[in-house]
Protein backbone atom coordinates (compact mmCIF):
# COMPACT_ATOMS: atom_id res chain seq x y z
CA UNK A 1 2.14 -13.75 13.80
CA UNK A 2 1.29 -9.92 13.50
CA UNK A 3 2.60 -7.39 11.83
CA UNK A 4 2.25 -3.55 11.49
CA UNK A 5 3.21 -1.46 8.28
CA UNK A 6 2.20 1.51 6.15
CA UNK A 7 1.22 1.84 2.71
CA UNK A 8 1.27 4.74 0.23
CA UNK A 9 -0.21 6.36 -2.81
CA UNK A 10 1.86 9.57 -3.93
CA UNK A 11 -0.20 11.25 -6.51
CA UNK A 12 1.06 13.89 -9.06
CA UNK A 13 -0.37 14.87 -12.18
CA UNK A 14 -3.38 12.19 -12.44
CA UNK A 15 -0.49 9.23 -11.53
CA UNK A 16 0.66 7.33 -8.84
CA UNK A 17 3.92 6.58 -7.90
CA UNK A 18 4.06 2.48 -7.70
CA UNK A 19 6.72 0.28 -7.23
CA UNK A 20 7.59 -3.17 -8.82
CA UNK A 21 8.79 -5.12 -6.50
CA UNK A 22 11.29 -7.37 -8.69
CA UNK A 23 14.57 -7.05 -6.12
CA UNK A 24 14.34 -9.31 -3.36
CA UNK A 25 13.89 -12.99 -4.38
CA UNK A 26 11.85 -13.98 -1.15
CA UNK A 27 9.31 -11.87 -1.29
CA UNK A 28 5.44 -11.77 -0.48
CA UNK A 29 4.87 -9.32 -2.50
CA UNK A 30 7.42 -10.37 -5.71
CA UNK A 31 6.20 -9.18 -9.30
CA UNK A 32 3.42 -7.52 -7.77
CA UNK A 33 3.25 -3.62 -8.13
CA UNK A 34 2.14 -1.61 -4.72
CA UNK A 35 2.53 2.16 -3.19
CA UNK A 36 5.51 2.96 -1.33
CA UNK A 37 5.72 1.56 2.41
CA UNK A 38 7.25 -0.69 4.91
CA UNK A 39 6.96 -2.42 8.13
CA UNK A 40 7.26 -0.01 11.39
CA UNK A 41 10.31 0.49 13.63
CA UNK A 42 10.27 0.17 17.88
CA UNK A 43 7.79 2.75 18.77
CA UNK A 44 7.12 4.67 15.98
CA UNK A 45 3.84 6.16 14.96
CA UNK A 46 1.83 5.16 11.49
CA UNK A 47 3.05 9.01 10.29
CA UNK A 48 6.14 8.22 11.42
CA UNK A 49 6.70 4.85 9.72
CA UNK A 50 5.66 6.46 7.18
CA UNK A 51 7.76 9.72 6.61
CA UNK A 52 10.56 7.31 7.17
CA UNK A 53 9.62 4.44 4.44
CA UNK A 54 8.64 7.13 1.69
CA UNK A 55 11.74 8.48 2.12
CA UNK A 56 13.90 5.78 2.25
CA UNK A 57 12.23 3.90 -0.30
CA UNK A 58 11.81 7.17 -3.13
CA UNK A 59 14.43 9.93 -2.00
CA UNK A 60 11.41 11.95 -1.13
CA UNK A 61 9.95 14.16 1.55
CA UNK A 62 6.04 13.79 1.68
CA UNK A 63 4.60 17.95 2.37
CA UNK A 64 0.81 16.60 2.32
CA UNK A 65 -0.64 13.50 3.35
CA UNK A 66 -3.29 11.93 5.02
CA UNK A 67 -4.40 8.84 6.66
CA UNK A 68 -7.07 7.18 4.41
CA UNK A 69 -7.98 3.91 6.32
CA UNK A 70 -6.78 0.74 8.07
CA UNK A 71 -6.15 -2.46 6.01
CA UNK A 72 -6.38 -6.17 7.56
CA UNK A 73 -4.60 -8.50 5.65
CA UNK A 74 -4.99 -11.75 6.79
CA UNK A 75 -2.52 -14.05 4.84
CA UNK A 76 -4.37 -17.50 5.08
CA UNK A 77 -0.94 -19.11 6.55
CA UNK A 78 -0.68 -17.76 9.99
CA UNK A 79 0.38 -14.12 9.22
CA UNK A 80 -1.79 -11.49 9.92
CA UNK A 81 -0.53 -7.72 8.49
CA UNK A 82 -2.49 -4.26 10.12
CA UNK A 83 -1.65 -1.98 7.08
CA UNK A 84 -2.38 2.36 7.31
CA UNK A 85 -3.16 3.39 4.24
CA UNK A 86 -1.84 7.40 3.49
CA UNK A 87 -2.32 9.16 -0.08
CA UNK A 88 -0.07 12.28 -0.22
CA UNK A 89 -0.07 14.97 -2.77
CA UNK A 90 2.87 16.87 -1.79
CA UNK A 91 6.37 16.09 -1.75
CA UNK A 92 9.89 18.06 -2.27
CA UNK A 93 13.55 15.98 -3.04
CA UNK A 94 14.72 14.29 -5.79
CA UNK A 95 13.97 10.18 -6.38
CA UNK A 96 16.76 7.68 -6.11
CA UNK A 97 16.95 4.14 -6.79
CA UNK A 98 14.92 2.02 -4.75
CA UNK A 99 16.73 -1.11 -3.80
CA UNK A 100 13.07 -3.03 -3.70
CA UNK A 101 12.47 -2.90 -7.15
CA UNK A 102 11.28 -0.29 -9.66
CA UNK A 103 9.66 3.24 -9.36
CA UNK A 104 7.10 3.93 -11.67
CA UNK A 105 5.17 6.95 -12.03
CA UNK A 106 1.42 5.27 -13.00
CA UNK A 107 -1.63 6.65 -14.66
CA UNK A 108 -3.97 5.94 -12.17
CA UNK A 109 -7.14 4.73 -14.51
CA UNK A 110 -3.93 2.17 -15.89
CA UNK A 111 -2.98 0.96 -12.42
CA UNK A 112 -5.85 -1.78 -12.96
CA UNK A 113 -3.66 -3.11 -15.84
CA UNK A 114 -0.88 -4.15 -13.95
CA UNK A 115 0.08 -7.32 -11.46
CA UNK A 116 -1.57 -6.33 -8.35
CA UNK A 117 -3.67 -7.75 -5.48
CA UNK A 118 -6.83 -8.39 -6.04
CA UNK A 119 -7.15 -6.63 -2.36
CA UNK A 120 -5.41 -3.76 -3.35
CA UNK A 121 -8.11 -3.22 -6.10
CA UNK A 122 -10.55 -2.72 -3.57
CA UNK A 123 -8.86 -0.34 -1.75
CA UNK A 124 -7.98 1.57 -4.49
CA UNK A 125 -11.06 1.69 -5.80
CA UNK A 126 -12.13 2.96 -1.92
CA UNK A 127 -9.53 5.62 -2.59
CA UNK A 128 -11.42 7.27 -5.47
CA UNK A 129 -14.26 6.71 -4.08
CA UNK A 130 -14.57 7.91 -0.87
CA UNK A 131 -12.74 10.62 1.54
CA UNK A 132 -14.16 9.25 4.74
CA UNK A 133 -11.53 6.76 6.88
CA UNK A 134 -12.23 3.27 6.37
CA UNK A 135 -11.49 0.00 7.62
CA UNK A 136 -10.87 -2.96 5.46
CA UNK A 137 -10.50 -6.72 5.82
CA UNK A 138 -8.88 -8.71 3.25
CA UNK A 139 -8.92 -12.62 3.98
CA UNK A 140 -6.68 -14.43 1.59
CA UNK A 141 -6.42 -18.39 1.55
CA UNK A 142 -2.25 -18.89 1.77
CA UNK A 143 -2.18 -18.02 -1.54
CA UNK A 144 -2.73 -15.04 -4.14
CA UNK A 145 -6.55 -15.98 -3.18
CA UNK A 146 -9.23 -13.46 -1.97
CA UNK A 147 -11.52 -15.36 0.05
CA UNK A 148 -13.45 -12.53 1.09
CA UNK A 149 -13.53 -8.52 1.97
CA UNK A 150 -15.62 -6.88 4.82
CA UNK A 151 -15.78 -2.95 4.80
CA UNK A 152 -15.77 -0.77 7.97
CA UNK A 153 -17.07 -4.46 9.33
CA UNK A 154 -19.67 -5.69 6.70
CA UNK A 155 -18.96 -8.09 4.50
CA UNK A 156 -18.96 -7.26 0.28
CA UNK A 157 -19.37 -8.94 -2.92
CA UNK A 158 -15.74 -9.66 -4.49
């Protein structure tokens, strides 16, 4: 099984806005903090999906943005996820209740702290890091595993 979805880091002020995803009881990603995102609707566009999950998910209308890189998650259970990764640094609107969990605004240099991925460390980390578009693979074994991590195709030390 495939699936396609977007992923978000809305910075302000040195933080990013992360969610804890404590709502919904059957949940890949339960207890785990992330960015804002979501899985994309009939023929919309990454931007698109996007626009529409920040905004559902925070009350907010994203100004600036831009596409970072492509994420392959493969779960280790037959699920395979094709994730575009955005950072924005503009938005206007007020934030509402998510209904997924939690809104946090995050210290960035903190974010390392908290229940997250060990894939989404990476990427993060790629996020400082570099401006250039990337492509990351993130092999997981079924479980909250990282079997291994291959960047723009070559494989790294995890």
């Amino acid at each position: 099984m495939q699936g396609l979805s977007t992923l978000c880091y809305i910075e302000r002020d040195g933080q990013y806005l992360m969610l804890h995803r404590t709502a919904k009881e059957k949940d890949v990603n339960k207890d785990k903090w992330i960015g804002v995102g979501g899985h994309f609707e009939a023929d919309e566009s990454p931007e698109e999906c996007l626009l529409r999950e920040v905004k559902e998910e925070t009350g907010y209308t994203l100004t600036s943005y831009r596409y970072r890189g492509i994420v392959t998650f493969v779960s280790g259970n037959g699920v395979t996820e094709y994730m575009s990764l955005f950072t924005a640094d503009g938005f206007c609107g007020e934030e509402t209740v998510c209904d997924e969990g939690e809104l946090q605004w995050v210290d960035i240099e903190r974010i390392g702290s908290l229940n997250i991925w060990e894939g989404d460390r990476i990427f993060l980390r790629l996020l400082g890091e570099t401006q250039d578009f990337f492509s990351l693979k993130l092999v997981y074994d079924g479980q909250d595993g990282l079997v291994s991590a291959a960047l723009n195709g070559k494989p790294m030390d995890i």
